[in-house]
N, C-alpha and C. Protein backbone atom coordinates (compact mmCIF):
# COMPACT_ATOMS: atom_id res chain seq x y z
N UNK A 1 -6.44 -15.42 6.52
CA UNK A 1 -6.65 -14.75 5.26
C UNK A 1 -6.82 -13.25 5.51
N UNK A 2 -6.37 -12.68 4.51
CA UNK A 2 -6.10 -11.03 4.68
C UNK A 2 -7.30 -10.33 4.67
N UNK A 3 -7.76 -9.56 5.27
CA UNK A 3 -9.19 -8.59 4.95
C UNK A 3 -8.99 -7.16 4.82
N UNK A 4 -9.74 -6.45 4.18
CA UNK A 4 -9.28 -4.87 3.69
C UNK A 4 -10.45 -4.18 4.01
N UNK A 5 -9.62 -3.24 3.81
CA UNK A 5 -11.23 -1.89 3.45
C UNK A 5 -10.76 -1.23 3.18
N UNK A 6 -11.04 -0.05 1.74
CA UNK A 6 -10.56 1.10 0.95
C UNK A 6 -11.27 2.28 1.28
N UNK A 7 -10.28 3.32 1.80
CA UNK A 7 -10.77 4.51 1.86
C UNK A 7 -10.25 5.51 1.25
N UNK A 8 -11.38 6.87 0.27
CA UNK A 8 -10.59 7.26 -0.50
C UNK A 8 -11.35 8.98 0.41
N UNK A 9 -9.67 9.42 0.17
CA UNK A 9 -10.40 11.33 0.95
C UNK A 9 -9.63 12.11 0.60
N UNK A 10 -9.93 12.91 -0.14
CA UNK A 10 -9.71 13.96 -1.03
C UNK A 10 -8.85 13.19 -1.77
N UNK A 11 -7.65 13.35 -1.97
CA UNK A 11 -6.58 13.24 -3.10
C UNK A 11 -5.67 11.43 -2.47
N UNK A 12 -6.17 11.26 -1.35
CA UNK A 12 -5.08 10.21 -0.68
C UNK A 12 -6.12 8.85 -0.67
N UNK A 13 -5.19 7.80 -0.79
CA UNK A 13 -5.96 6.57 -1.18
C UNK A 13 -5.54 5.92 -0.39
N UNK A 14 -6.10 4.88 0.99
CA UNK A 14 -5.55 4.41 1.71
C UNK A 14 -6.45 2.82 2.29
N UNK A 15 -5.72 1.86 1.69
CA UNK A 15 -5.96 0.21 1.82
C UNK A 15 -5.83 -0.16 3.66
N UNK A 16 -6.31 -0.28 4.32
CA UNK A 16 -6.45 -0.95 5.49
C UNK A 16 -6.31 -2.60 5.43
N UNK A 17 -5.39 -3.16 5.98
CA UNK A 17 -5.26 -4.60 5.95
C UNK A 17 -5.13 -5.40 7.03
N UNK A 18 -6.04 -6.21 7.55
CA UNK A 18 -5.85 -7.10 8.46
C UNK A 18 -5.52 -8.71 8.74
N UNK A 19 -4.56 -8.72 9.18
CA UNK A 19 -3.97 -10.49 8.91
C UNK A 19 -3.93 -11.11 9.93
N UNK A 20 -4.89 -11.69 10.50
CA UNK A 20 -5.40 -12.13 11.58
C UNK A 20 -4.82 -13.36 12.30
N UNK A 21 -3.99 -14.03 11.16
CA UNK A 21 -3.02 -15.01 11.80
C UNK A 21 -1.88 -15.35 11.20
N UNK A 22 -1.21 -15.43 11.94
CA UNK A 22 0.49 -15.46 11.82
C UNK A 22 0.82 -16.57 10.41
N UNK A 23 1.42 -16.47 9.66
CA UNK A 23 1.81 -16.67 7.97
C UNK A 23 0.28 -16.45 6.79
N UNK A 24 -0.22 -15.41 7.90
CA UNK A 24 -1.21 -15.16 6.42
C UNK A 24 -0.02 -14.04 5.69
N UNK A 25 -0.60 -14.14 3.92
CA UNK A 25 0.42 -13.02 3.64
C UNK A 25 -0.50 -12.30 2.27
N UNK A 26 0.11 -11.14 2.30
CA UNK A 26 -0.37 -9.81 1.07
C UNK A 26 0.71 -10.51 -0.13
N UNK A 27 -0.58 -10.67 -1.04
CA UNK A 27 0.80 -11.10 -2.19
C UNK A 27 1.50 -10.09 -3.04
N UNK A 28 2.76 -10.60 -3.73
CA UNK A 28 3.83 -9.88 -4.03
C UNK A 28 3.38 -8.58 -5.14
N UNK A 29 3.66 -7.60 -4.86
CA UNK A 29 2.90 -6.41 -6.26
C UNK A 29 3.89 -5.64 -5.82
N UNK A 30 4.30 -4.48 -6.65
CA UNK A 30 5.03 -3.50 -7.09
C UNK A 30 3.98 -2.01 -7.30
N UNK A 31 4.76 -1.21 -7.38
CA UNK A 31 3.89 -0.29 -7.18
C UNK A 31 4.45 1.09 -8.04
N UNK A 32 3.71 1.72 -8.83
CA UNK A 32 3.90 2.82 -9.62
C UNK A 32 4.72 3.80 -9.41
N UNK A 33 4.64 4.14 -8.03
CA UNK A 33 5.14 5.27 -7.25
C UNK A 33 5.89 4.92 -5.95
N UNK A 34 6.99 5.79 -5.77
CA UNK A 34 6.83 5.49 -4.05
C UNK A 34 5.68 5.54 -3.33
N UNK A 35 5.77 4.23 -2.17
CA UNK A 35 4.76 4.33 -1.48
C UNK A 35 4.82 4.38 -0.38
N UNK A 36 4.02 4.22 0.75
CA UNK A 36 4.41 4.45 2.28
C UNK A 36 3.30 3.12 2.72
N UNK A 37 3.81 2.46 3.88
CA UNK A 37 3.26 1.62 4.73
C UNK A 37 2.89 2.07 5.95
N UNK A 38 1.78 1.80 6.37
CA UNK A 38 2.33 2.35 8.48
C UNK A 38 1.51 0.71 8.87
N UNK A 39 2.55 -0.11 9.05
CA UNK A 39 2.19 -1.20 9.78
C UNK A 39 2.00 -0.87 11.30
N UNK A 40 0.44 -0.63 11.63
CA UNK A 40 0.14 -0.18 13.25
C UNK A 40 -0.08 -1.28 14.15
N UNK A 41 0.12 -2.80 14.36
CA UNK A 41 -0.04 -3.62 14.76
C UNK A 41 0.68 -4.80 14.46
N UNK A 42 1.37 -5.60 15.21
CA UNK A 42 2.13 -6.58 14.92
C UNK A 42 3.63 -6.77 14.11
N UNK A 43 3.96 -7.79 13.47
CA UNK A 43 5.71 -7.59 13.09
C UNK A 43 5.11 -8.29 11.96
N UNK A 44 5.84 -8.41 10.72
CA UNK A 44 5.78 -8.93 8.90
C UNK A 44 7.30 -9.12 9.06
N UNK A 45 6.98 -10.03 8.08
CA UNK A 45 8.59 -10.42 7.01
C UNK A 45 8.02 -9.46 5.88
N UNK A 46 8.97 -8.81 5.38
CA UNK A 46 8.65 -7.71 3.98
C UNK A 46 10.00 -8.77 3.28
N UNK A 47 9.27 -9.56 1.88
CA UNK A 47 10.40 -9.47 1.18
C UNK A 47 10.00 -9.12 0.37
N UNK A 48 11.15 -8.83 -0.85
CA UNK A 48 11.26 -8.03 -1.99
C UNK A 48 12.34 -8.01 -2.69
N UNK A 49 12.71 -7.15 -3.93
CA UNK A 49 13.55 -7.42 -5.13
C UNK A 49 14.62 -7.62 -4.25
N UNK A 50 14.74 -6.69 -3.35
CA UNK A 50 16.33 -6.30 -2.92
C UNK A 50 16.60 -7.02 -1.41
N UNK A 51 15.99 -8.18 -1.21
CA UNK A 51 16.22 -8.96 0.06
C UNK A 51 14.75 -9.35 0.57
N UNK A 52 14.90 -9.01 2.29
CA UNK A 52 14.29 -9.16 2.91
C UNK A 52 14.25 -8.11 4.24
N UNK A 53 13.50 -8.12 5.01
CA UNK A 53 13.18 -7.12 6.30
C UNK A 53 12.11 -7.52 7.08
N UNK A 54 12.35 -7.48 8.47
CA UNK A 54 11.45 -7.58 9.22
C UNK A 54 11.04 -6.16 10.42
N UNK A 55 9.50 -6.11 10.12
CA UNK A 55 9.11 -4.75 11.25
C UNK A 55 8.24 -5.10 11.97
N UNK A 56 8.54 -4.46 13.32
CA UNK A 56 7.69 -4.64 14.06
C UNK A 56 6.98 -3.09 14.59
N UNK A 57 5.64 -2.76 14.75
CA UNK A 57 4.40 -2.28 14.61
C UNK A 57 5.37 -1.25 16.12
N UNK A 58 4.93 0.32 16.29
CA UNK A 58 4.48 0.71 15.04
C UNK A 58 5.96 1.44 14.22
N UNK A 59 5.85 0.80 13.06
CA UNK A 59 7.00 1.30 12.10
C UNK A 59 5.74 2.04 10.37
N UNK A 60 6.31 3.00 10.10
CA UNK A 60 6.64 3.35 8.69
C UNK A 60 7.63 2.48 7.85
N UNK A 61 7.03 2.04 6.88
CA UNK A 61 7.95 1.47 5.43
C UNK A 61 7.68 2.01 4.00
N UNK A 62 8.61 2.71 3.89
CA UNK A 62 8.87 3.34 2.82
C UNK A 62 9.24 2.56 1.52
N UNK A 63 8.47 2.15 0.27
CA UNK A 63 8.94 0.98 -1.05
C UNK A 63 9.08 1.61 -2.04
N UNK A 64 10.30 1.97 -2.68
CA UNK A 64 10.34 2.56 -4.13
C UNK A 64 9.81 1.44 -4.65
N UNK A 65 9.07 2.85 -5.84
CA UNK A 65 7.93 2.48 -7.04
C UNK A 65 8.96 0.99 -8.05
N UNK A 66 8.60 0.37 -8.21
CA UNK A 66 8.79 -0.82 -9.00
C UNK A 66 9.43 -2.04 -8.46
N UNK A 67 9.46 -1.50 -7.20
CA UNK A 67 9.87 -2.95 -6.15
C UNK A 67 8.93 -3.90 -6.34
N UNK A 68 9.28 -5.13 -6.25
CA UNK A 68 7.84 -6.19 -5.73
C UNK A 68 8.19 -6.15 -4.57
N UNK A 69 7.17 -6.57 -3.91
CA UNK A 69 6.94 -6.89 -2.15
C UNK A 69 6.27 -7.72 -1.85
N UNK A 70 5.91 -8.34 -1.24
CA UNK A 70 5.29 -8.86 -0.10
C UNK A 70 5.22 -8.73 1.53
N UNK A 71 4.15 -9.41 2.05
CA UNK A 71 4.29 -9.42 3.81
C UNK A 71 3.62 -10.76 3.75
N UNK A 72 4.24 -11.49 5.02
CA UNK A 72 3.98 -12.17 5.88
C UNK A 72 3.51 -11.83 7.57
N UNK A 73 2.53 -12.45 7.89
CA UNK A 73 2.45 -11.88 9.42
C UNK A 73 3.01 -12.85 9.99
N UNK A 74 4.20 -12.13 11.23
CA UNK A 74 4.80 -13.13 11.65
C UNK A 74 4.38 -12.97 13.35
N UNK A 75 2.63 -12.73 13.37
CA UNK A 75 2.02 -13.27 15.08
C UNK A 75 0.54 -12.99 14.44
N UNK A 76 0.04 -12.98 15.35
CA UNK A 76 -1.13 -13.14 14.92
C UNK A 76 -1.93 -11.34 15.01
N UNK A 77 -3.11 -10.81 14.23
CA UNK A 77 -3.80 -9.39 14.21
C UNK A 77 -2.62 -8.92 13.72
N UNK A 78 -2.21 -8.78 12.91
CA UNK A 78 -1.31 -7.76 12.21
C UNK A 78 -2.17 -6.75 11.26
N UNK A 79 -2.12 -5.34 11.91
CA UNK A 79 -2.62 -4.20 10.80
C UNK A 79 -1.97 -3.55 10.40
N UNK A 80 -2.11 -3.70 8.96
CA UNK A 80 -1.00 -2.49 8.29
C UNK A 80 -1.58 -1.81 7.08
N UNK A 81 -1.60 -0.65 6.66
CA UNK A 81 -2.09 0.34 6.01
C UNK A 81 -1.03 1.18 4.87
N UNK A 82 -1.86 0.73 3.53
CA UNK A 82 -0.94 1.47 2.80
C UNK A 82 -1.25 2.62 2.04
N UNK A 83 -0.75 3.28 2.03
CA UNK A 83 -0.96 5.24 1.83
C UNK A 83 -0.65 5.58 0.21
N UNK A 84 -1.71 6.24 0.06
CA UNK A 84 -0.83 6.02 -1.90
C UNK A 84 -1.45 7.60 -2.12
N UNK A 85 -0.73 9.04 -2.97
CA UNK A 85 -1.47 9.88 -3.21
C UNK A 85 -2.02 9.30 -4.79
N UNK A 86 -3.09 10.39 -5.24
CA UNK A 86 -4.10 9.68 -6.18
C UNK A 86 -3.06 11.07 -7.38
N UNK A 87 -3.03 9.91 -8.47
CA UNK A 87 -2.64 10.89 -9.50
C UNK A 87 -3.39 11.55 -10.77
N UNK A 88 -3.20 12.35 -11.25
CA UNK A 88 -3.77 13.23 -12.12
C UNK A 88 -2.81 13.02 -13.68
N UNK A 89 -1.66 12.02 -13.46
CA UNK A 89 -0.99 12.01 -14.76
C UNK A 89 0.16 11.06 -14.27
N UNK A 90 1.42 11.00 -15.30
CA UNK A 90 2.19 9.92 -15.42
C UNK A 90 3.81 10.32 -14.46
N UNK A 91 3.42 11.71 -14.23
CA UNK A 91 5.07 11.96 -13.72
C UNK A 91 4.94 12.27 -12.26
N UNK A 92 5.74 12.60 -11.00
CA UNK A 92 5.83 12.30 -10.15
C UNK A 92 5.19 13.72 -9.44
N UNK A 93 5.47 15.22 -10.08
CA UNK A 93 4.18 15.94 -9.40
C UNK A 93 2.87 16.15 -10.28
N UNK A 94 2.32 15.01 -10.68
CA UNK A 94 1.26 15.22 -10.98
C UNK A 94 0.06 14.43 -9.72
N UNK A 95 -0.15 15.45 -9.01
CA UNK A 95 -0.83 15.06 -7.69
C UNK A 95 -2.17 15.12 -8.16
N UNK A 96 -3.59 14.87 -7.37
CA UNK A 96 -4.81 15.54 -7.64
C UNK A 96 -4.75 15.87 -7.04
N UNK A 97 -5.92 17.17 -7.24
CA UNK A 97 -6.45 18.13 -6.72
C UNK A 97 -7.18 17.60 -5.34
N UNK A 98 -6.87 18.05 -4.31
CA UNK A 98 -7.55 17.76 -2.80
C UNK A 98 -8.97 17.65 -2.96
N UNK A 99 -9.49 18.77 -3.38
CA UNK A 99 -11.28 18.47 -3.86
C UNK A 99 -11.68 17.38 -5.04
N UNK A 100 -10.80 16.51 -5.23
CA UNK A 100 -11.93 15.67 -6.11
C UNK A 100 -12.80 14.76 -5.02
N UNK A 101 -13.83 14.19 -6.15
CA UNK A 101 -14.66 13.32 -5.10
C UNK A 101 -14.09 11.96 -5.64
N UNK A 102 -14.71 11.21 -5.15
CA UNK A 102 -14.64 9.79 -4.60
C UNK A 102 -14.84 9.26 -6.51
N UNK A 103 -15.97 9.22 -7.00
CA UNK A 103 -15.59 9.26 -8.60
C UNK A 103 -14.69 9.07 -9.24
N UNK A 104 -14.32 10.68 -9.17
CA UNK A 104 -13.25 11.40 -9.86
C UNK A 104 -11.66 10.81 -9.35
N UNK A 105 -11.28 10.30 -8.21
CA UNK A 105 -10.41 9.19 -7.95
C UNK A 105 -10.56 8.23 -8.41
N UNK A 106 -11.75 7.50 -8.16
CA UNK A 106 -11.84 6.04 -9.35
C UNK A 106 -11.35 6.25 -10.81
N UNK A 107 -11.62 7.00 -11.12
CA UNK A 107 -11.71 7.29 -12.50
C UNK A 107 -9.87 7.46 -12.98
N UNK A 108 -9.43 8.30 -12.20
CA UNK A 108 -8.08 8.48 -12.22
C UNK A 108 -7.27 7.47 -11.82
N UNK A 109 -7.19 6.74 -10.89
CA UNK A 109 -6.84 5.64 -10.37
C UNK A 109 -6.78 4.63 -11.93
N UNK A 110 -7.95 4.71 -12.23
CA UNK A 110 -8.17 3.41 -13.55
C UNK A 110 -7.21 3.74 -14.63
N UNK A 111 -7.13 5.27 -14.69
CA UNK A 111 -6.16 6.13 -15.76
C UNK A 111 -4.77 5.88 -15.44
N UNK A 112 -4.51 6.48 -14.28
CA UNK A 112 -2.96 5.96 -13.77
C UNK A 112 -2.94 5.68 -12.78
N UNK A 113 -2.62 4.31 -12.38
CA UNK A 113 -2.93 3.08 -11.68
C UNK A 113 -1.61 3.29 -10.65
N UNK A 114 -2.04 2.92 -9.14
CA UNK A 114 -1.27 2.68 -8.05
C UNK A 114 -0.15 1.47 -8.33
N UNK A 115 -0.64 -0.06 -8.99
CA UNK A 115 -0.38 -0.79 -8.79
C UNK A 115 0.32 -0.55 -10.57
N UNK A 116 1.59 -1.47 -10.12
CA UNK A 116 2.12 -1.51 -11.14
C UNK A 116 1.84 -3.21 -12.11
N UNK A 117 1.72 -3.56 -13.41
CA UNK A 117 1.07 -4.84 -13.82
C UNK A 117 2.86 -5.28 -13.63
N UNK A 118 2.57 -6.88 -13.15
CA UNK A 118 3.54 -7.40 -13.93
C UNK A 118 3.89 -8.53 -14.71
């Protein structure tokens, strides 16, 4: 089973995920924005709208915004980390400001959301 921890610093929002044995998996979500992965440990099956892919650690994965996805770990300790900037509005440079606090990200986050519903 998957375990996390959320860290938020200045403007960047970043999910830590650990999948400790081989076919645990992150379930399928889509995402608002482009996003970035840095899987630093182990290999995943990534599937999604447009197929499937497999990476092995350490790789960057790059998911345009409204893909669904998923991962599978395909060995066992797989860490992978996903990178999201925090937004201040609905269009693509609306960044926040580097000095907000930890709050003031929640708050925005709840306003315009990383995760896309589906």
């Amino acid at each position: 089973m998957e375990t996390s921890q959320i860290l938020l610093v200045d403007n960047v929002f970043v999910k830590m995920m650990h999948m400790p044995k081989s076919g645990d998996i992150i379930k399928g979500h889509a995402h608002t924005f482009d996003h970035i992965t840095l899987l630093s440990s182990g290999s995943v099956l990534m599937e999604h709208d447009n197929g499937s892919n497999t990476f092995k650690a350490p790789q960057l994965i790059v998911t345009p915004k409204g893909i669904t996805h998923k991962f599978t770990a395909l060995e066992d300790n797989v860490l992978i980390c996903c990178v999201h900037a925090i937004r201040d509005g609905d269009d693509v440079d609306d960044v926040a400001p580097q000095d907000i606090d930890v709050n003031h990200a929640k708050s925005l986050m709840a306003a315009f959301p990383l995760t896309q519903q589906k």
